[in-house]
Protein backbone atom coordinates (compact mmCIF):
# COMPACT_ATOMS: atom_id res chain seq x y z
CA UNK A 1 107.90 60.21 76.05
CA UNK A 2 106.30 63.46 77.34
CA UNK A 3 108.76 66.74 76.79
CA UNK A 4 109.37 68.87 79.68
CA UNK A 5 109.40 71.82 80.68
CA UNK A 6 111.54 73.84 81.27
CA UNK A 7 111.65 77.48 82.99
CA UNK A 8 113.82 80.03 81.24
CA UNK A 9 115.31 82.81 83.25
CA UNK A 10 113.57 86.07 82.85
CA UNK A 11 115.39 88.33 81.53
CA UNK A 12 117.24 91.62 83.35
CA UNK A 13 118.93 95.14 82.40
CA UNK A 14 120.17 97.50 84.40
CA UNK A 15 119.24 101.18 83.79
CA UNK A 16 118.67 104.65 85.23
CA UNK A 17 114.97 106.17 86.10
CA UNK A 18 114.39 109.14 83.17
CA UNK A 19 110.47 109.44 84.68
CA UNK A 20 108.07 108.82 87.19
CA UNK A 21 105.52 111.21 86.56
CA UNK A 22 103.09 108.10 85.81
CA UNK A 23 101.55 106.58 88.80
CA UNK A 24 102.90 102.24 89.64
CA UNK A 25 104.69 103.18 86.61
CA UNK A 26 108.55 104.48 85.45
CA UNK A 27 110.56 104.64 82.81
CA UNK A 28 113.80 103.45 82.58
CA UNK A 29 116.43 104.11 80.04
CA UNK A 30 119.16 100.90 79.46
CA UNK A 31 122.21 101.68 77.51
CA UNK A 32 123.88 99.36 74.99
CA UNK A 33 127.42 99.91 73.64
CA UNK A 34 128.33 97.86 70.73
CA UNK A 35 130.79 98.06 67.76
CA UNK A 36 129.79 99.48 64.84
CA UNK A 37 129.16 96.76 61.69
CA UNK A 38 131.72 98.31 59.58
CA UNK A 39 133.60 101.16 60.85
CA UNK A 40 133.89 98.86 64.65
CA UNK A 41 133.54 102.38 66.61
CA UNK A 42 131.87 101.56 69.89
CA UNK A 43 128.14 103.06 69.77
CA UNK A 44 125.95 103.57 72.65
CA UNK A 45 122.28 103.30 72.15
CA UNK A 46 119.93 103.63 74.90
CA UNK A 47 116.02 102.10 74.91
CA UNK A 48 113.52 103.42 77.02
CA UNK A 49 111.36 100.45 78.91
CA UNK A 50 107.87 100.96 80.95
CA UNK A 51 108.57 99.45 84.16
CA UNK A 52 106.13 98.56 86.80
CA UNK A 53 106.46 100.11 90.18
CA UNK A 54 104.00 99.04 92.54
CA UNK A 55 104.75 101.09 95.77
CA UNK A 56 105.96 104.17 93.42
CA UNK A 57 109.30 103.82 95.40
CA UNK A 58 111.22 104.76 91.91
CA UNK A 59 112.22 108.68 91.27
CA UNK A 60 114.62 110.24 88.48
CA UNK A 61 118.09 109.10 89.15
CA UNK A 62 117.89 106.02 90.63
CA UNK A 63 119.67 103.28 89.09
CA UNK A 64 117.06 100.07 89.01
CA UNK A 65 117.64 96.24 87.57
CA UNK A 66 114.55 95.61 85.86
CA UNK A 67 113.18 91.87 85.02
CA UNK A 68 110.77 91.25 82.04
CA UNK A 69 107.62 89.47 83.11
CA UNK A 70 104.11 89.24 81.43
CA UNK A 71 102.11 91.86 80.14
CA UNK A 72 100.84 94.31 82.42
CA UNK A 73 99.33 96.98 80.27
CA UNK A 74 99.88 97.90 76.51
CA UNK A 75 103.28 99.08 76.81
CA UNK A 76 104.74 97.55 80.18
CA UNK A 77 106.07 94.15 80.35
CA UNK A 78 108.85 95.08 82.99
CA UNK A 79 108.55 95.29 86.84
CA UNK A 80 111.22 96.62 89.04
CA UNK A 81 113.75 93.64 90.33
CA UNK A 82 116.00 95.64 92.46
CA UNK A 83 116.84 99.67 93.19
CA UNK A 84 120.33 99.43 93.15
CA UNK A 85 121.51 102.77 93.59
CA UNK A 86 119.24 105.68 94.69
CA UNK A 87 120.02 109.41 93.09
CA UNK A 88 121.94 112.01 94.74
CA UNK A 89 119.85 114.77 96.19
């Protein structure tokens, strides 16, 4: 019997543009909010991802729902799926 294959979905976060200063690139910060292990206060932690934007269509603000994909440079594995929301000028 031959295994299959089979296609995962990528994964996606939603997040707001902290800089695009770099050019087909942006970074995006994603917030997390999760209970603390023992004391079960909700924490928010943010990450900061490299995400690739070809058409540099991204700027500060915007809210963006990124996709992982594979690697593009040394630090970017994300490209843009969506701009949601752009920012308020």
């Amino acid at each position: 019997m031959m295994a299959e294959k089979t296609l995962k979905k990528p994964k996606s976060r939603t997040g707001v543009v902290v800089s695009d200063k770099m050019d087909k690139t942006a970074v995006v910060s994603v917030e997390r909010r999760s209970p603390h292990p023992v004391f079960k206060k909700i924490i928010t932690t943010s990450k900061r991802y490299y995400v690739h934007d070809e058409n540099n269509q991204l700027h500060i603000g915007d809210r963006v729902k990124i996709v992982e994909g594979r690697p593009l440079s040394k630090l970017k594995r994300w490209r843009l799926g969506e701009l949601l929301e752009k920012a308020q000028e």
